[in-house]
Protein backbone atom coordinates (compact mmCIF):
# COMPACT_ATOMS: atom_id res chain seq x y z
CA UNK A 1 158.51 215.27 127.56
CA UNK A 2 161.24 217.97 128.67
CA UNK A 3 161.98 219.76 131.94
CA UNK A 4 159.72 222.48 130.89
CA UNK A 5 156.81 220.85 130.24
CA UNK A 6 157.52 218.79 134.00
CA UNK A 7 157.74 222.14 135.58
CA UNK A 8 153.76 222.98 133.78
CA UNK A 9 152.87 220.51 135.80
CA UNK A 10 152.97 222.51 138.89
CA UNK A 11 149.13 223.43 140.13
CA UNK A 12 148.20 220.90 137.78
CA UNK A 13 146.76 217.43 138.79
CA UNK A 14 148.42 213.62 138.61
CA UNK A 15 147.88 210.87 140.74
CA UNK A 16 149.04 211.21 144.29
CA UNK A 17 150.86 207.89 144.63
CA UNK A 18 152.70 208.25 140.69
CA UNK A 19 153.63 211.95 142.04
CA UNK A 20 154.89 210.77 145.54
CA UNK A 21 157.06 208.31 143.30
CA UNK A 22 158.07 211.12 140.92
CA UNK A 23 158.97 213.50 143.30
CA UNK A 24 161.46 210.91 144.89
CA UNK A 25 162.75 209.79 142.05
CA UNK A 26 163.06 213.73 141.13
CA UNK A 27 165.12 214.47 144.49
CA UNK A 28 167.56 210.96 144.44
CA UNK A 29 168.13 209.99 140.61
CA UNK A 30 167.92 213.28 138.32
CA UNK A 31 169.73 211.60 135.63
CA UNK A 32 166.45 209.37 134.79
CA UNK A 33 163.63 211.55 135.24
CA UNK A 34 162.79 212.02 131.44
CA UNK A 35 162.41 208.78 130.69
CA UNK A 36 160.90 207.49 133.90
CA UNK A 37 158.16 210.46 134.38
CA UNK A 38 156.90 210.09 130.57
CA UNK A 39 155.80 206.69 131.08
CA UNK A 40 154.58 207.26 134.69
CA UNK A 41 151.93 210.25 133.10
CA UNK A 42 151.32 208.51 130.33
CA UNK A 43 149.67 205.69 131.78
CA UNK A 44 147.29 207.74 134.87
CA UNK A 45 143.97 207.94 134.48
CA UNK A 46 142.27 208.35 137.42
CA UNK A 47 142.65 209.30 141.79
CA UNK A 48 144.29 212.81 140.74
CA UNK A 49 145.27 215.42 142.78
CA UNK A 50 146.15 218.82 142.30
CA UNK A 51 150.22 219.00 142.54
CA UNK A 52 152.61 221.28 143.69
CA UNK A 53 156.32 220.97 143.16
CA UNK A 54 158.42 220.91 145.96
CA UNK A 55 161.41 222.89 146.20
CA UNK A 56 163.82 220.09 146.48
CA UNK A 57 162.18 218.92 142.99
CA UNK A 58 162.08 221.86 141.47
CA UNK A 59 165.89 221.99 142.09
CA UNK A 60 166.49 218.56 140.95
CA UNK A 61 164.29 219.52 137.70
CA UNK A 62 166.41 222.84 137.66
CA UNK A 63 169.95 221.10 138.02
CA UNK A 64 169.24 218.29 135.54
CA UNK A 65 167.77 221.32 132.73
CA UNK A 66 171.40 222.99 133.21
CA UNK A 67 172.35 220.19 132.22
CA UNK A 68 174.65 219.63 129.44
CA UNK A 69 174.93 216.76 128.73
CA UNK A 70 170.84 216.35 128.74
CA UNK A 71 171.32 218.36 125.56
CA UNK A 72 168.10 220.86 126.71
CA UNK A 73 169.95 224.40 126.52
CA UNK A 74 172.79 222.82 124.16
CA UNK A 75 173.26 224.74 120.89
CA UNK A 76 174.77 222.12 118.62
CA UNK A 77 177.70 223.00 116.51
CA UNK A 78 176.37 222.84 112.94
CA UNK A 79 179.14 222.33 110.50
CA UNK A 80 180.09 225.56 108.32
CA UNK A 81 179.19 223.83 105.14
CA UNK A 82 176.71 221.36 104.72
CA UNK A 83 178.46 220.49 100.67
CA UNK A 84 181.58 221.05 100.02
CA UNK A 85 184.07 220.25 96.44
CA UNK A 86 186.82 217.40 96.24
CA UNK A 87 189.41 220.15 96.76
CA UNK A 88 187.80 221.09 99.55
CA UNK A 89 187.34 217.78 101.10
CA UNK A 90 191.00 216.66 100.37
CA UNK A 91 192.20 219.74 102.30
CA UNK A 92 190.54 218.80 105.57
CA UNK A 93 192.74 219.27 108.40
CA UNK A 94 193.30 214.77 109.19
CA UNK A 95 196.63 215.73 111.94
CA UNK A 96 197.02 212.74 114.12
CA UNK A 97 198.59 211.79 117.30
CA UNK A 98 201.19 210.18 118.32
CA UNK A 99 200.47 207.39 121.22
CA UNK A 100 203.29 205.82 123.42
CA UNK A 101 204.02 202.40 121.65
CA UNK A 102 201.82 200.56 124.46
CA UNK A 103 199.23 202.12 122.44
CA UNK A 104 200.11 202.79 119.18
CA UNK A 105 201.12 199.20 118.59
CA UNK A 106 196.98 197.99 119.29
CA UNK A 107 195.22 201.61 118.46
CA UNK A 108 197.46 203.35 115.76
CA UNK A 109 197.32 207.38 115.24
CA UNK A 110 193.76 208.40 115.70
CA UNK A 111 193.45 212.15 114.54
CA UNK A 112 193.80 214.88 116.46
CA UNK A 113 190.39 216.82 116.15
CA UNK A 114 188.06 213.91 117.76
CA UNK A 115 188.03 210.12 118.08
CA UNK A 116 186.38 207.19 119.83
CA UNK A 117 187.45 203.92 121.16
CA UNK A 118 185.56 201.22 122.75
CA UNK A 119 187.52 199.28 124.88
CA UNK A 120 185.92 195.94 127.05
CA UNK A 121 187.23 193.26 129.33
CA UNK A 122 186.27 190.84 132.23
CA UNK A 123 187.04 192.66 135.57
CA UNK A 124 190.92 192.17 137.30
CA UNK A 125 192.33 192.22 133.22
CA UNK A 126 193.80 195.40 133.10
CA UNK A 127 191.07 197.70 131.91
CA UNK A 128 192.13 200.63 134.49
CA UNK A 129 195.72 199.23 134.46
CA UNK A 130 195.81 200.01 130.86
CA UNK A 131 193.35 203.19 129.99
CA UNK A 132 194.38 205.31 132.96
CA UNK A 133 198.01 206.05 131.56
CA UNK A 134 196.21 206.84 128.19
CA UNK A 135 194.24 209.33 130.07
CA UNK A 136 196.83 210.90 131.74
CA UNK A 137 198.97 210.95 128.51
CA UNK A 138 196.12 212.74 126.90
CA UNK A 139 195.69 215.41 129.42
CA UNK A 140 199.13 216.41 129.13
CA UNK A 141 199.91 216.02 125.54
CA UNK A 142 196.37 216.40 123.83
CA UNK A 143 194.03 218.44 126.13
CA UNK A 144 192.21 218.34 129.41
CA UNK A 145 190.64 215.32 129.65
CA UNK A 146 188.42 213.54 132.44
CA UNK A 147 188.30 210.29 133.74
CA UNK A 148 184.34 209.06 134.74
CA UNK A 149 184.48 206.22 137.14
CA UNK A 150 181.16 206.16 139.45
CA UNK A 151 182.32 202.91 140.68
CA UNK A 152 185.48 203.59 142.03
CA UNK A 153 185.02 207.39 142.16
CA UNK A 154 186.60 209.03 146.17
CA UNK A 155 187.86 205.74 146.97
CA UNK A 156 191.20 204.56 148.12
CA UNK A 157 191.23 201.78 145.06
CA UNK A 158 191.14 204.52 142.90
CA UNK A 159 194.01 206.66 144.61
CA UNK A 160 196.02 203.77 144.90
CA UNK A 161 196.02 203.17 141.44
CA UNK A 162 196.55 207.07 140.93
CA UNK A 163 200.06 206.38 142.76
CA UNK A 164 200.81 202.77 141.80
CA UNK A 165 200.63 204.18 137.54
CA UNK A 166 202.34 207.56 138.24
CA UNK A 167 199.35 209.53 137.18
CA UNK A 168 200.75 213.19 137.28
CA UNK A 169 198.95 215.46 134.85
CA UNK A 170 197.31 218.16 136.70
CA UNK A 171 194.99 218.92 133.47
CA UNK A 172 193.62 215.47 134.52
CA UNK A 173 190.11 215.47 136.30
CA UNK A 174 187.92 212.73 138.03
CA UNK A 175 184.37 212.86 138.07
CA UNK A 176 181.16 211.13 139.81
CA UNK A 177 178.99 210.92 136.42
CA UNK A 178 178.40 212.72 133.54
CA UNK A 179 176.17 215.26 134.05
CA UNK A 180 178.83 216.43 137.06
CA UNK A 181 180.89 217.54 134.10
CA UNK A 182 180.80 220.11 131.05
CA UNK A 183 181.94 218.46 128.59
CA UNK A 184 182.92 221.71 126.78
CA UNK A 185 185.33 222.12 129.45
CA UNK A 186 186.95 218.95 127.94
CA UNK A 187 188.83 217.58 124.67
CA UNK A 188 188.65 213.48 125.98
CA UNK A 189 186.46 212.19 128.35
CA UNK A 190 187.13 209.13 129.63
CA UNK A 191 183.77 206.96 130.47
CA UNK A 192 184.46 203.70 133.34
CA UNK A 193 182.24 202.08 132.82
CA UNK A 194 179.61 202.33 130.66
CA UNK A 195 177.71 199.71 132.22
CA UNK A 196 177.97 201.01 135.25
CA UNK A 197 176.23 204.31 134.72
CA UNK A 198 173.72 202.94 132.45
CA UNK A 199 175.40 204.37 129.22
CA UNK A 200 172.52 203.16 126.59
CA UNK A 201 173.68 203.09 122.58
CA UNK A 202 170.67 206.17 122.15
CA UNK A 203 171.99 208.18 124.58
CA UNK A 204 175.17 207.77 123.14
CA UNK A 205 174.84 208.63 119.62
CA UNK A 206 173.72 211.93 121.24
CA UNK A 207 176.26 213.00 122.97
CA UNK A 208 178.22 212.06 120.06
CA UNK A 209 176.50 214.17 117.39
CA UNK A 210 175.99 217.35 120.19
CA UNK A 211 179.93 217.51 121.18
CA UNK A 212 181.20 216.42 117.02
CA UNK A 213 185.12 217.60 118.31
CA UNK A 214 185.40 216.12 121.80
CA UNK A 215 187.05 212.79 122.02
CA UNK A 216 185.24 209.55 123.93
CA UNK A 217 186.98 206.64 125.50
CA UNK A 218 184.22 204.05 126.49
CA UNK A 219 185.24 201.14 128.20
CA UNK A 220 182.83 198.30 128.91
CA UNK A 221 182.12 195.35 131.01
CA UNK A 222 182.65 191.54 129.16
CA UNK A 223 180.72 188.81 129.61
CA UNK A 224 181.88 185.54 131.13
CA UNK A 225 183.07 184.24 128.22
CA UNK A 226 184.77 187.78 127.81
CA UNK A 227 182.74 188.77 124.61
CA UNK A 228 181.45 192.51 124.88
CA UNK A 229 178.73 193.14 127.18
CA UNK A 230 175.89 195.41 126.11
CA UNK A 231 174.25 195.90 122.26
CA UNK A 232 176.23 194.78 119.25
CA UNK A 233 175.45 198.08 117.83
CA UNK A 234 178.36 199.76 120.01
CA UNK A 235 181.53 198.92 118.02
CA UNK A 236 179.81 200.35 114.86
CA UNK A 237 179.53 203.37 116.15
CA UNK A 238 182.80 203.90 117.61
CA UNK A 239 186.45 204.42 115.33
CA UNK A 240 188.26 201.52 117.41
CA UNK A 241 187.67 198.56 119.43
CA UNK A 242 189.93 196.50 121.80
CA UNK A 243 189.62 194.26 124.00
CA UNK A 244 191.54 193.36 127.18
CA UNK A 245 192.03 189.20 128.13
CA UNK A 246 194.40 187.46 130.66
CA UNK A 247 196.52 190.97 130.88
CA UNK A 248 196.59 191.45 127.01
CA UNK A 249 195.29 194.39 124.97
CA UNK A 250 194.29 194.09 121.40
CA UNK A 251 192.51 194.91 118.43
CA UNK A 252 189.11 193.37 118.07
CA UNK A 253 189.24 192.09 114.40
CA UNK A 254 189.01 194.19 111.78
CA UNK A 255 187.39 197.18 113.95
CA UNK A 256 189.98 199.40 113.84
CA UNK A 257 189.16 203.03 111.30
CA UNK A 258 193.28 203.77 112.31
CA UNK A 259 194.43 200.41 110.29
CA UNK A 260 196.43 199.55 113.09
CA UNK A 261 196.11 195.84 114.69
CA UNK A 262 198.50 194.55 117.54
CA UNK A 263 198.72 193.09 120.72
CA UNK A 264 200.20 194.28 124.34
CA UNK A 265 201.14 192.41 127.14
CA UNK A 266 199.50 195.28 129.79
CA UNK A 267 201.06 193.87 133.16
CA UNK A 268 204.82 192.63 131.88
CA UNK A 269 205.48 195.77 130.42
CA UNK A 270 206.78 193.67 127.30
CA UNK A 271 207.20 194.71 123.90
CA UNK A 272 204.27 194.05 121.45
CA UNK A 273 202.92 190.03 121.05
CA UNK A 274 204.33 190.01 117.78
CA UNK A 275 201.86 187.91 114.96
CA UNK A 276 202.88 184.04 115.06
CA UNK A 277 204.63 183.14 111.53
């Protein structure tokens, strides 16, 4: 069901109780109402009541179909050619860029026109310490980037983390969620953490195939035992994974599209773990 077909539903019936609950869910949490209001229809029956949206829910409907990241007035960007010859395919523009050698030594040279890396770690290991100097080198080398943090989002932690790293690059932005940004507005978006706004591997693959040149950081929650958190379909679908353990960055096995597989000690500021002989 889309936001359009929610909307028919004014001067319609549903159940008065599922439409109180709808309605509230409508007005607080926008960013679930497709997949929350689907099942609640689907499964009334009886009690119904003739409805009429309220204004507060029709603006929460209205907000969430503007939307872009709910993909319902996106126009994808279809590639020019859908075959193409091997000249054609060897000429494809592959430029790269050049990270600082904190990152270069455990990501490599992803390419310029869009990549992905999944990054997780048990919390107090360096995640921010680490990934917020990669976003600020991004936004003033590569393009204007945003950082996503809902947890830490208007708070002093976050501010004195701004200061403590020497973040400085005013094409750097800060944002609540995602659907508070366009991501047209942006070449990198930086998402902290995944878990925490309820990122799912669907939703995802989505963004990914709507928004083919914009670059993702994703950085995820670990387990106790400091194994990734969250479906074991996620570092498939990304170009590199690393992890972050004890204050050291690396390359999770063989994950790694850039060939490049290091370690970095994130809080000693130390030149790369070099591989024991």
């Amino acid at each position: 069901m889309q936001i359009d077909d929610i909307l028919a539903l004014n001067k319609t019936t549903m159940p008065y109780k599922k439409y109180k609950e709808v309605a509230n869910m409508l007005a607080k949490s926008p960013h679930e109402v497709l997949r929350k209001i689907s099942q609640k229809l689907q499964k009334e029956s009886s009690a119904f009541i003739e409805i009429e949206l309220s204004d507060n829910v029709k603006k929460a409907l209205q907000k969430l179909k503007n939307s872009t990241m709910e993909g319902v007035r996106v126009k994808e960007k279809k590639p020019e050619k859908e075959v193409m010859s091997l000249a054609e395919a060897k000429s494809v523009n592959h430029e790269t860029i050049t990270l600082p050698e904190k990152y270069a030594s455990v990501i490599g040279k992803p390419t310029k026109r869009a990549f992905s890396i999944l990054a997780h770690g048990k919390q107090g290991c360096g995640k921010t310490t680490y990934m917020l100097p990669l976003a600020d080198f991004l936004a003033a080398n590569y393009g204007k980037t945003v950082y996503v943090t809902s947890e830490e989002f208007d708070t002093g932690t976050l501010a004195q983390k701004i200061n403590d790293l020497k973040i400085k690059s005013p094409n750097l932005d800060f944002a609540v969620s995602l659907a508070a940004i366009n991501p047209n507005n942006y070449k990198c978006i930086f998402i902290d953490s995944k878990d925490n706004i309820g990122l799912k591997i669907d939703y995802w693959r989505e963004i990914k195939r709507k928004y083919p040149e914009t670059s993702f950081v994703i950085i995820s929650q670990a387990t106790k035992q400091g194994n990734f958190r969250g479906s074991q379909e996620w570092p498939h679908e990304l170009d590199c994974h690393i992890t972050m353990d004890n204050g050291v960055a690396s390359t999770v096995g063989n994950k790694n599209r850039y060939g490049q597989h290091g370690e970095w000690d994130i809080f000693n500021r130390c030149k790369p773990i070099k591989d024991e002989e």
